[in-house]
PDB file of N, CA and C in Angstrom:
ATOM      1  N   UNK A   1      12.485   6.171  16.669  1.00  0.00           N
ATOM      2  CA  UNK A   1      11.777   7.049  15.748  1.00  0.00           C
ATOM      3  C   UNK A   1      10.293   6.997  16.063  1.00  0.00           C
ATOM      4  N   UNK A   2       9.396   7.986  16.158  1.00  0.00           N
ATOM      5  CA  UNK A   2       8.357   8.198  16.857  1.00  0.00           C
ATOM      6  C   UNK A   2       7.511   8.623  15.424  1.00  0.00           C
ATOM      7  N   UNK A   3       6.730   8.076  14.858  1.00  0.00           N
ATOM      8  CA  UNK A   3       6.395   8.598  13.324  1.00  0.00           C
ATOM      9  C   UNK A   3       4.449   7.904  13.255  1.00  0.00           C
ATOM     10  N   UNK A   4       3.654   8.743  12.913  1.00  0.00           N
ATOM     11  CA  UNK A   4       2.158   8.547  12.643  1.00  0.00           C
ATOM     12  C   UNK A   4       1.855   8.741  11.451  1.00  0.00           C
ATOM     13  N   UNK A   5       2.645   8.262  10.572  1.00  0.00           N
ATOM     14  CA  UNK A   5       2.180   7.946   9.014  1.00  0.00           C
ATOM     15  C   UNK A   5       1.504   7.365   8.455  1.00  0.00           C
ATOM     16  N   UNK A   6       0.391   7.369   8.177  1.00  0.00           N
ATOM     17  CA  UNK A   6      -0.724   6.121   7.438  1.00  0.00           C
ATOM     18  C   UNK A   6       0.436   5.857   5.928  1.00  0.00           C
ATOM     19  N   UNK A   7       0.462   4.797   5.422  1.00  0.00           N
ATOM     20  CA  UNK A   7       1.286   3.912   4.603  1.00  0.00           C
ATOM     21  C   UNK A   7       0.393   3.255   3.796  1.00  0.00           C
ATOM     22  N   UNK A   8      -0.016   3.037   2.590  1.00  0.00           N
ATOM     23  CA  UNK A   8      -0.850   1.725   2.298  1.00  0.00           C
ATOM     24  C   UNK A   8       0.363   1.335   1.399  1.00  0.00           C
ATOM     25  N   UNK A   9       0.369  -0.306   1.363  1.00  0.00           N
ATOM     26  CA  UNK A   9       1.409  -1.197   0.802  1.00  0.00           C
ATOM     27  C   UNK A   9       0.304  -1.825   0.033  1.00  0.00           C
ATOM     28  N   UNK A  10       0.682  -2.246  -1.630  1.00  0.00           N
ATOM     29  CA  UNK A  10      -0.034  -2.542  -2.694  1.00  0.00           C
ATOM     30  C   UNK A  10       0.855  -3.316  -3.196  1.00  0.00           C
ATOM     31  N   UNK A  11       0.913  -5.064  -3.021  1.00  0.00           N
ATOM     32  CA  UNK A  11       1.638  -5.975  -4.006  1.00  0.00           C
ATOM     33  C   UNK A  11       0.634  -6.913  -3.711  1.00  0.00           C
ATOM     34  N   UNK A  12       0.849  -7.993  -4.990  1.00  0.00           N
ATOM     35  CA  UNK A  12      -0.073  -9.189  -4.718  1.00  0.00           C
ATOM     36  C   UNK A  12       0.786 -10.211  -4.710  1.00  0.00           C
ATOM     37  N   UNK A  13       1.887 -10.188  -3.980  1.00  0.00           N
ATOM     38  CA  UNK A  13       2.666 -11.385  -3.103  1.00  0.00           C
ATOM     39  C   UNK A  13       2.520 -10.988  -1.930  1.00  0.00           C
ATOM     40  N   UNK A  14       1.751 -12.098  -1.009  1.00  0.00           N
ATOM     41  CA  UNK A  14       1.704 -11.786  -0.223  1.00  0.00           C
ATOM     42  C   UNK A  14       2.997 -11.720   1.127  1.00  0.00           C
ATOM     43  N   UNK A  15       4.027 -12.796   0.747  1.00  0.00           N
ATOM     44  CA  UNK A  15       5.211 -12.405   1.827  1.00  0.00           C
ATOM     45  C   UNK A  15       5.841 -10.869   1.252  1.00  0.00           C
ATOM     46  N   UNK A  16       5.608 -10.521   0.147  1.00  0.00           N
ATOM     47  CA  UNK A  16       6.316  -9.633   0.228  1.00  0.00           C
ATOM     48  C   UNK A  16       5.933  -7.830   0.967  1.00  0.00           C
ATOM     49  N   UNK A  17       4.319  -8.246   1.010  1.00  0.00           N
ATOM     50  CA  UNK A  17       3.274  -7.187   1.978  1.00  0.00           C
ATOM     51  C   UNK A  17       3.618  -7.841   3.904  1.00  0.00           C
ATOM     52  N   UNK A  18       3.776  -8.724   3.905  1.00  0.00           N
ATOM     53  CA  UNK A  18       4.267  -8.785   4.798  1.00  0.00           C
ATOM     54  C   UNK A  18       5.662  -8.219   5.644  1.00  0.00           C
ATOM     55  N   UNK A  19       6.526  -8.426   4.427  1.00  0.00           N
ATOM     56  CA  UNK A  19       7.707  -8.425   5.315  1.00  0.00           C
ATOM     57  C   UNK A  19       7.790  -6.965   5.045  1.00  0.00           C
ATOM     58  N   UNK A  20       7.255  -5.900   4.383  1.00  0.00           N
ATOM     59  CA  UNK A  20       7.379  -4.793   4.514  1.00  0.00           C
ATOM     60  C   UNK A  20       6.565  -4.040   5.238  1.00  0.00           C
ATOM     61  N   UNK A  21       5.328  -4.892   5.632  1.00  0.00           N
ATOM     62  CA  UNK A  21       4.622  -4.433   6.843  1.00  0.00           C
ATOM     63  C   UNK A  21       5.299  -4.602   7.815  1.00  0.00           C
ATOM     64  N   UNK A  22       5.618  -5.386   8.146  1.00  0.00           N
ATOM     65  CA  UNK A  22       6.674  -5.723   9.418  1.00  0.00           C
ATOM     66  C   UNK A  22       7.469  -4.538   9.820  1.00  0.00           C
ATOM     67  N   UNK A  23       8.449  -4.460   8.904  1.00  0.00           N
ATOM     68  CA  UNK A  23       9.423  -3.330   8.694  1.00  0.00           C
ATOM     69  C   UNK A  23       9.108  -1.898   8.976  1.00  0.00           C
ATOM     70  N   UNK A  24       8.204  -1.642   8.027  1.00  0.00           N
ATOM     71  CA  UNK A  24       7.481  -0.541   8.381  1.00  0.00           C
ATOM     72  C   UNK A  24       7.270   0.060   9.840  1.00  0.00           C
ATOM     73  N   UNK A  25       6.454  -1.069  10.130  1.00  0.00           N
ATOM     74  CA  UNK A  25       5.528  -0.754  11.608  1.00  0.00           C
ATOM     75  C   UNK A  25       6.569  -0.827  12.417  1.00  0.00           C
ATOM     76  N   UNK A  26       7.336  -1.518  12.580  1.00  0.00           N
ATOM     77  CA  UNK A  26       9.115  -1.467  13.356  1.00  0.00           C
ATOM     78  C   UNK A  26       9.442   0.072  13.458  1.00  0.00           C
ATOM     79  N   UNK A  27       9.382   0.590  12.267  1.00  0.00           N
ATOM     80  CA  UNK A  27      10.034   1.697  12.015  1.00  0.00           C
ATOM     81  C   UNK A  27       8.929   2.575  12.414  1.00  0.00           C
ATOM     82  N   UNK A  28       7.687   2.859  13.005  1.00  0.00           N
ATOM     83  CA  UNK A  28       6.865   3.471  13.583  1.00  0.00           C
ATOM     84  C   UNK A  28       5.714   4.124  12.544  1.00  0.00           C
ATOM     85  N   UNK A  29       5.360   3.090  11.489  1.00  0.00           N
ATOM     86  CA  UNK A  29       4.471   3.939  10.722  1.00  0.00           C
ATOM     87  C   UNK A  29       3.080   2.840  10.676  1.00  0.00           C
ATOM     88  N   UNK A  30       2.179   3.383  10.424  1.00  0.00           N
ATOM     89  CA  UNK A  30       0.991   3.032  10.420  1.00  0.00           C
ATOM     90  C   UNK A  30       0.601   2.364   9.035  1.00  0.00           C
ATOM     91  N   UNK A  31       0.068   0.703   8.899  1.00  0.00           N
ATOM     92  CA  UNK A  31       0.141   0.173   7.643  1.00  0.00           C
ATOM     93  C   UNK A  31      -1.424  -0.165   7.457  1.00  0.00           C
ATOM     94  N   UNK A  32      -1.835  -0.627   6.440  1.00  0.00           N
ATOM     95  CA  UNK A  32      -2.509  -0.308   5.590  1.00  0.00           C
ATOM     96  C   UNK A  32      -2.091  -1.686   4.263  1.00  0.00           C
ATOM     97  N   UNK A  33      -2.966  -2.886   4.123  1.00  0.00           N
ATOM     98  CA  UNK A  33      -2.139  -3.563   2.876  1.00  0.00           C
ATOM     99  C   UNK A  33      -3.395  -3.944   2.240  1.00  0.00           C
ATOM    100  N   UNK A  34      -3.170  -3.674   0.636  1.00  0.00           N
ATOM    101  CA  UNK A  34      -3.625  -4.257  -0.753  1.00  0.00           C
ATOM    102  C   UNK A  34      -2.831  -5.567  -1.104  1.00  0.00           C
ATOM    103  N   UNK A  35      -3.960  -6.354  -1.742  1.00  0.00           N
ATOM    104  CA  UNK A  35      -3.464  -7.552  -2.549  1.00  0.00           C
ATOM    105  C   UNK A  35      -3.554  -7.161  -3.603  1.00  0.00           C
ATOM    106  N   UNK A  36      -4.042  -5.674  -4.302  1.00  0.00           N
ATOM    107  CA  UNK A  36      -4.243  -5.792  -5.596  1.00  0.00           C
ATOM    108  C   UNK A  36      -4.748  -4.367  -5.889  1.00  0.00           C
ATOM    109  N   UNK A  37      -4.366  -3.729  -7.227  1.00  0.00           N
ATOM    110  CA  UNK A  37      -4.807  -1.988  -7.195  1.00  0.00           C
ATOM    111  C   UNK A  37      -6.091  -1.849  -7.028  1.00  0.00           C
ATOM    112  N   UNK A  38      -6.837  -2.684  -7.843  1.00  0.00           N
ATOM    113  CA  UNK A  38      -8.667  -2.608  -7.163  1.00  0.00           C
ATOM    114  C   UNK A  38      -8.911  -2.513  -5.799  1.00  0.00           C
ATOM    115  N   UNK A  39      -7.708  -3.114  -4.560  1.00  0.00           N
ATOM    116  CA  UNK A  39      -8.506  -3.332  -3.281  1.00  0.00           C
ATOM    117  C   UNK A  39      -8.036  -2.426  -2.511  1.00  0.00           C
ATOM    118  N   UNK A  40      -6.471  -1.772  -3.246  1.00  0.00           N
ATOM    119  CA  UNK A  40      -6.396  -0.499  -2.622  1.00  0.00           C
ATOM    120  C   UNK A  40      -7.230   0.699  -3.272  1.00  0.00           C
ATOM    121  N   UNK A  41      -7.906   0.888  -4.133  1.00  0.00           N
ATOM    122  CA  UNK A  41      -8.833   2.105  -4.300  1.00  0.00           C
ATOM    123  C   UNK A  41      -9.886   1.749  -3.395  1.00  0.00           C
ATOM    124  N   UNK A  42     -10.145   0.713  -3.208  1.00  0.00           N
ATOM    125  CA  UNK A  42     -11.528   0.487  -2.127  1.00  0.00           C
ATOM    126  C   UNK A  42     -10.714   0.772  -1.092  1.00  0.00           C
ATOM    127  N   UNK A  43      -9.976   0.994  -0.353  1.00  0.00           N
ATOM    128  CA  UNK A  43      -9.658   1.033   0.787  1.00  0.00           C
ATOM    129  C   UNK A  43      -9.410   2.628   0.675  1.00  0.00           C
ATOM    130  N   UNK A  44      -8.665   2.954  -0.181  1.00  0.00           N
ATOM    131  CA  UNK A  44      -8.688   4.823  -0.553  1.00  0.00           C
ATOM    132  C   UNK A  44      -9.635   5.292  -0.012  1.00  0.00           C
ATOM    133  N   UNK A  45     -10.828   4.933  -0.406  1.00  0.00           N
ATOM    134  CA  UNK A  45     -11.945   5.581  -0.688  1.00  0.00           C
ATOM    135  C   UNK A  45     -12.710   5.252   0.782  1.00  0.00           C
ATOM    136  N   UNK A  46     -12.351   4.801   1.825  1.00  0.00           N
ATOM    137  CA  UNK A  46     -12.818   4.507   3.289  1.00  0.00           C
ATOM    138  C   UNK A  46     -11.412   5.279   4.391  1.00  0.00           C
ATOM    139  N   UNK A  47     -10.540   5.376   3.658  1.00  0.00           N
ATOM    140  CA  UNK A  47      -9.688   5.709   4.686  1.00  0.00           C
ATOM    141  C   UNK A  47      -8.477   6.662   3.847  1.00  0.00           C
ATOM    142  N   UNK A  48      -7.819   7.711   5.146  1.00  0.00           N
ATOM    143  CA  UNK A  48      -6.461   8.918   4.095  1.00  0.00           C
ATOM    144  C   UNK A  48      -5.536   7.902   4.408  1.00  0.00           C
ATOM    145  N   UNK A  49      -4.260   7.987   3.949  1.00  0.00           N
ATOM    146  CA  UNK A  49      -3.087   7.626   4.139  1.00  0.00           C
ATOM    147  C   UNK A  49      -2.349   8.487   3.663  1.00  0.00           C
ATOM    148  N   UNK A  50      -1.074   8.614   4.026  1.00  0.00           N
ATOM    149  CA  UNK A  50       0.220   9.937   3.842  1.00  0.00           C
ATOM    150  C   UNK A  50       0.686   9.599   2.091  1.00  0.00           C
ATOM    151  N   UNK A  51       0.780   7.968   2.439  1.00  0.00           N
ATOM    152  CA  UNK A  51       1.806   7.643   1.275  1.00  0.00           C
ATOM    153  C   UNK A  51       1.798   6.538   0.763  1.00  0.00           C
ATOM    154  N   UNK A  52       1.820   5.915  -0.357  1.00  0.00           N
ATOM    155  CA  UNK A  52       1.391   4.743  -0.820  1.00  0.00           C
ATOM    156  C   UNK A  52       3.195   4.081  -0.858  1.00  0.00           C
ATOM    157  N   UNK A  53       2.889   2.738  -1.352  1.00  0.00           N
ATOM    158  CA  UNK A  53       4.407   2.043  -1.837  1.00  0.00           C
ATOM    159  C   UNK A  53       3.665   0.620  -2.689  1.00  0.00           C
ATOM    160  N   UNK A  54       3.758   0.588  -3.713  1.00  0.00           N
ATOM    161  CA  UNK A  54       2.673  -0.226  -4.897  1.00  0.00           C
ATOM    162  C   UNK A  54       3.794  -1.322  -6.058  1.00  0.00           C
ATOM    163  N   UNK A  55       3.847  -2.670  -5.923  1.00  0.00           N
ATOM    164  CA  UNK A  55       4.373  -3.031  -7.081  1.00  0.00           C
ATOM    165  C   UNK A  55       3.838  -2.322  -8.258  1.00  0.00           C
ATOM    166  N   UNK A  56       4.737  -2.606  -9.163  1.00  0.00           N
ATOM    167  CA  UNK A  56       4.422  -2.120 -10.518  1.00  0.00           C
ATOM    168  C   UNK A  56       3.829  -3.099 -11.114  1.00  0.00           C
ATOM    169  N   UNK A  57       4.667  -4.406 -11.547  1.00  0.00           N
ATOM    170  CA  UNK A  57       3.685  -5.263 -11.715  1.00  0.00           C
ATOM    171  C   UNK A  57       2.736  -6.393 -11.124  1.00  0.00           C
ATOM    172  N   UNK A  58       1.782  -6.059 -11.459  1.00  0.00           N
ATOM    173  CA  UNK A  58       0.638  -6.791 -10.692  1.00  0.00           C
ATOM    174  C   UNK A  58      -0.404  -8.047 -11.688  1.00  0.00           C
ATOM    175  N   UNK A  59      -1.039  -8.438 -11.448  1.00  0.00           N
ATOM    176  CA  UNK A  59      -2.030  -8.952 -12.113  1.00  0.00           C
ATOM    177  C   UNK A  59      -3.506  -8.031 -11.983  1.00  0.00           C
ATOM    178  N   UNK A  60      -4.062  -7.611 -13.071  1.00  0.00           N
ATOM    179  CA  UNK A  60      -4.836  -6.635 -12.884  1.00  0.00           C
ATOM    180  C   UNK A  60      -4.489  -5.248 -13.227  1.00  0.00           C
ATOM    181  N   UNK A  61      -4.883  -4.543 -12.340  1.00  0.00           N
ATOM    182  CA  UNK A  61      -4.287  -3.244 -12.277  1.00  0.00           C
ATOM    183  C   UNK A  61      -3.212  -3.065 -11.824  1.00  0.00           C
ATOM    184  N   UNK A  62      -2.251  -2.639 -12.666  1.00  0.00           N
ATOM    185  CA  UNK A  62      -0.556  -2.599 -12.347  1.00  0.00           C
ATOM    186  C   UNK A  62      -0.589  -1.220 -11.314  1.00  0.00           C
ATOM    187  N   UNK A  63       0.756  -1.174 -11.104  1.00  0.00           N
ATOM    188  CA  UNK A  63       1.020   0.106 -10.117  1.00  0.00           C
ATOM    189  C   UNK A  63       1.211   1.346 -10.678  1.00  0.00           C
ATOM    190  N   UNK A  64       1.687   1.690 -11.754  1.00  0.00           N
ATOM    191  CA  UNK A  64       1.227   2.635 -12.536  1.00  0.00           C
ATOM    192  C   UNK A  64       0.071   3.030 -12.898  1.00  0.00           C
ATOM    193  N   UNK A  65      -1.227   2.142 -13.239  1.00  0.00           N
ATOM    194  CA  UNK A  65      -2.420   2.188 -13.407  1.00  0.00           C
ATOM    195  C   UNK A  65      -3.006   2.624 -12.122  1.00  0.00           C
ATOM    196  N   UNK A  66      -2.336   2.068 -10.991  1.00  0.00           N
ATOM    197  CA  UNK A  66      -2.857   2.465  -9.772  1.00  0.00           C
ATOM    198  C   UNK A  66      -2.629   4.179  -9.414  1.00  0.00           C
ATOM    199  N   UNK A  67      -1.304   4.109  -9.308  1.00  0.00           N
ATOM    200  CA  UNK A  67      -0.880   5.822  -9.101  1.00  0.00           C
ATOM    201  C   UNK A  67      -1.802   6.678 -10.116  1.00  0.00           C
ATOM    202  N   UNK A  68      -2.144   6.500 -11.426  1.00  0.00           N
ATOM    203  CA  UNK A  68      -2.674   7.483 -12.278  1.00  0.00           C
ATOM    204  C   UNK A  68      -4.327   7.618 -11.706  1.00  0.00           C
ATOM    205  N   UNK A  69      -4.827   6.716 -11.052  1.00  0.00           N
ATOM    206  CA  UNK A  69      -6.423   6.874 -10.733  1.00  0.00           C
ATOM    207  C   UNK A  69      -6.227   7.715  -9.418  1.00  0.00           C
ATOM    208  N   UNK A  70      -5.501   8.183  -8.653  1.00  0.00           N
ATOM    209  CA  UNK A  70      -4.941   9.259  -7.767  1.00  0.00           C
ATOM    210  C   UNK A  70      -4.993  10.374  -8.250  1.00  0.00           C
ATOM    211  N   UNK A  71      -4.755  10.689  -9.586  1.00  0.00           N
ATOM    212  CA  UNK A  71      -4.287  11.913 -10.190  1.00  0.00           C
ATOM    213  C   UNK A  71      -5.614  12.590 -10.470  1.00  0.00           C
TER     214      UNK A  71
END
């Protein structure tokens, strides 16, 4: 699979940004990782990405809180 997707991944475990970075980039997409919804809006705001993938719950700004500052 041949794929140029910017991706940002948003959890604050970090094996779990890992092993889906891994995966991801296996699968031919371009990653992008947050420890936390604050550090993915800073990163928003320097760079596009196609498509996000965000725990819901977080410490901080949850992933819902995150998706709605998009809107």
């Amino acid at each position: 699979m041949t794929c140029s997707k910017w991706v940002l991944l948003v959890d604050d475990e970090p094996m779990i940004l890992s092993l889906l970075s891994r995966t991801l980039t296996d699968a031919g997409y371009l990653i992008k990782t947050a420890e936390s919804g604050e550090q993915a809006l800073e990163i928003a705001g320097t760079c596009e990405f196609d498509f996000m993938i965000t725990d819901c719950l977080m410490r901080g700004m949850s992933g819902p809180e995150l998706a709605e500052a998009f809107l």
